[in-house]
Protein backbone atom coordinates (compact mmCIF):
# COMPACT_ATOMS: atom_id res chain seq x y z
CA UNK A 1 -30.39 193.99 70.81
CA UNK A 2 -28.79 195.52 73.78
CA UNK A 3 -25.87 197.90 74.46
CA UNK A 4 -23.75 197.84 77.71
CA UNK A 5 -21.34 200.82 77.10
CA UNK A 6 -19.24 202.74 79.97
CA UNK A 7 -19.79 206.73 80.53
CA UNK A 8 -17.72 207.53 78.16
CA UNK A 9 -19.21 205.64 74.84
CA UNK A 10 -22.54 206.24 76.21
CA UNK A 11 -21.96 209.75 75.53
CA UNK A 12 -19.94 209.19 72.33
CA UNK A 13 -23.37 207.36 71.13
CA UNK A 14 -25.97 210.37 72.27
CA UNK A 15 -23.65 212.56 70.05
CA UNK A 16 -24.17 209.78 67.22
CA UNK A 17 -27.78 209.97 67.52
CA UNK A 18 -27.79 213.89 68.27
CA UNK A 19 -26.22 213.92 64.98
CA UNK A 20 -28.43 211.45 62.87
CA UNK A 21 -31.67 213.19 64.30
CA UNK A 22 -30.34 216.67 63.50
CA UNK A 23 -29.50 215.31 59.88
CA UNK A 24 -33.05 213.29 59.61
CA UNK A 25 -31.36 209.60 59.54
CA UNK A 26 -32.93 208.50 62.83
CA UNK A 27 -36.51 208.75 63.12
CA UNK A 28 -38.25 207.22 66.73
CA UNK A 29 -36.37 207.00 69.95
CA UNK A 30 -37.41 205.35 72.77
CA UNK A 31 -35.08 205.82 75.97
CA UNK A 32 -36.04 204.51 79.65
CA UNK A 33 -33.55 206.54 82.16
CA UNK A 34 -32.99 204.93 85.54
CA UNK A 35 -31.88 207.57 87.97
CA UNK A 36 -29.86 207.29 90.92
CA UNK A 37 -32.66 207.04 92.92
CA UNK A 38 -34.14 204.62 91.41
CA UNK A 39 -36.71 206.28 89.91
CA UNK A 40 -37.00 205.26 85.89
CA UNK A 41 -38.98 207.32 83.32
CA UNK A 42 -39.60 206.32 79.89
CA UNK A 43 -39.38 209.00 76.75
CA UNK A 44 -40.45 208.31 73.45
CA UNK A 45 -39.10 211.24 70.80
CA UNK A 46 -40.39 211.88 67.30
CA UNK A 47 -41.92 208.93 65.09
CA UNK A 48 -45.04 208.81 64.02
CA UNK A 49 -48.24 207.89 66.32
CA UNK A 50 -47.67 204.04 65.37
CA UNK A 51 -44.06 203.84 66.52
CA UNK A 52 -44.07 205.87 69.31
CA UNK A 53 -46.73 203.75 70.42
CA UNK A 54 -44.95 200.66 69.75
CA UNK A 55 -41.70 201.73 71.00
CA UNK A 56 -43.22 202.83 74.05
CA UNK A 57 -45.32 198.90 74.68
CA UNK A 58 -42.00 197.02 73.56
CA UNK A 59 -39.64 197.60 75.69
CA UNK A 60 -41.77 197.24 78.82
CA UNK A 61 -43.35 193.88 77.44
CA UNK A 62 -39.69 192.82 76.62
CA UNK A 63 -38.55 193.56 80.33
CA UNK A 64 -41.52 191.82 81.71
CA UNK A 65 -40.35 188.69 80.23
CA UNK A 66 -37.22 188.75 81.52
């Protein structure tokens, strides 16, 4: 499932999950950044070895098949 949001719920949401990972109701992350100059990095956060490996594969395989 994917998200579009604008600046301003995209930054309501990080507070969400800021808030559920501070709280321990959000367990693996997996974030890929695209900067302005082009320039993307992926970042994988907490999770065991399993997910982070998993989220980490997924969303590049799921990109790839786009």
């Amino acid at each position: 499932m994917n998200h579009l949001l604008g600046k301003e719920a995209a930054v309501a949401m990080f507070r969400e999950l800021l808030h559920e990972a501070e709280f321990g109701s959000l367990n693996c992350v997996a974030l890929r950044i695209f900067r302005s100059d082009g320039a993307a990095e992926d970042f994988v956060v907490g999770g065991t070895a399993q997910q982070q490996v998993g989220a980490s594969v997924e969303p590049q395989h799921e990109l790839a098949q786009r």
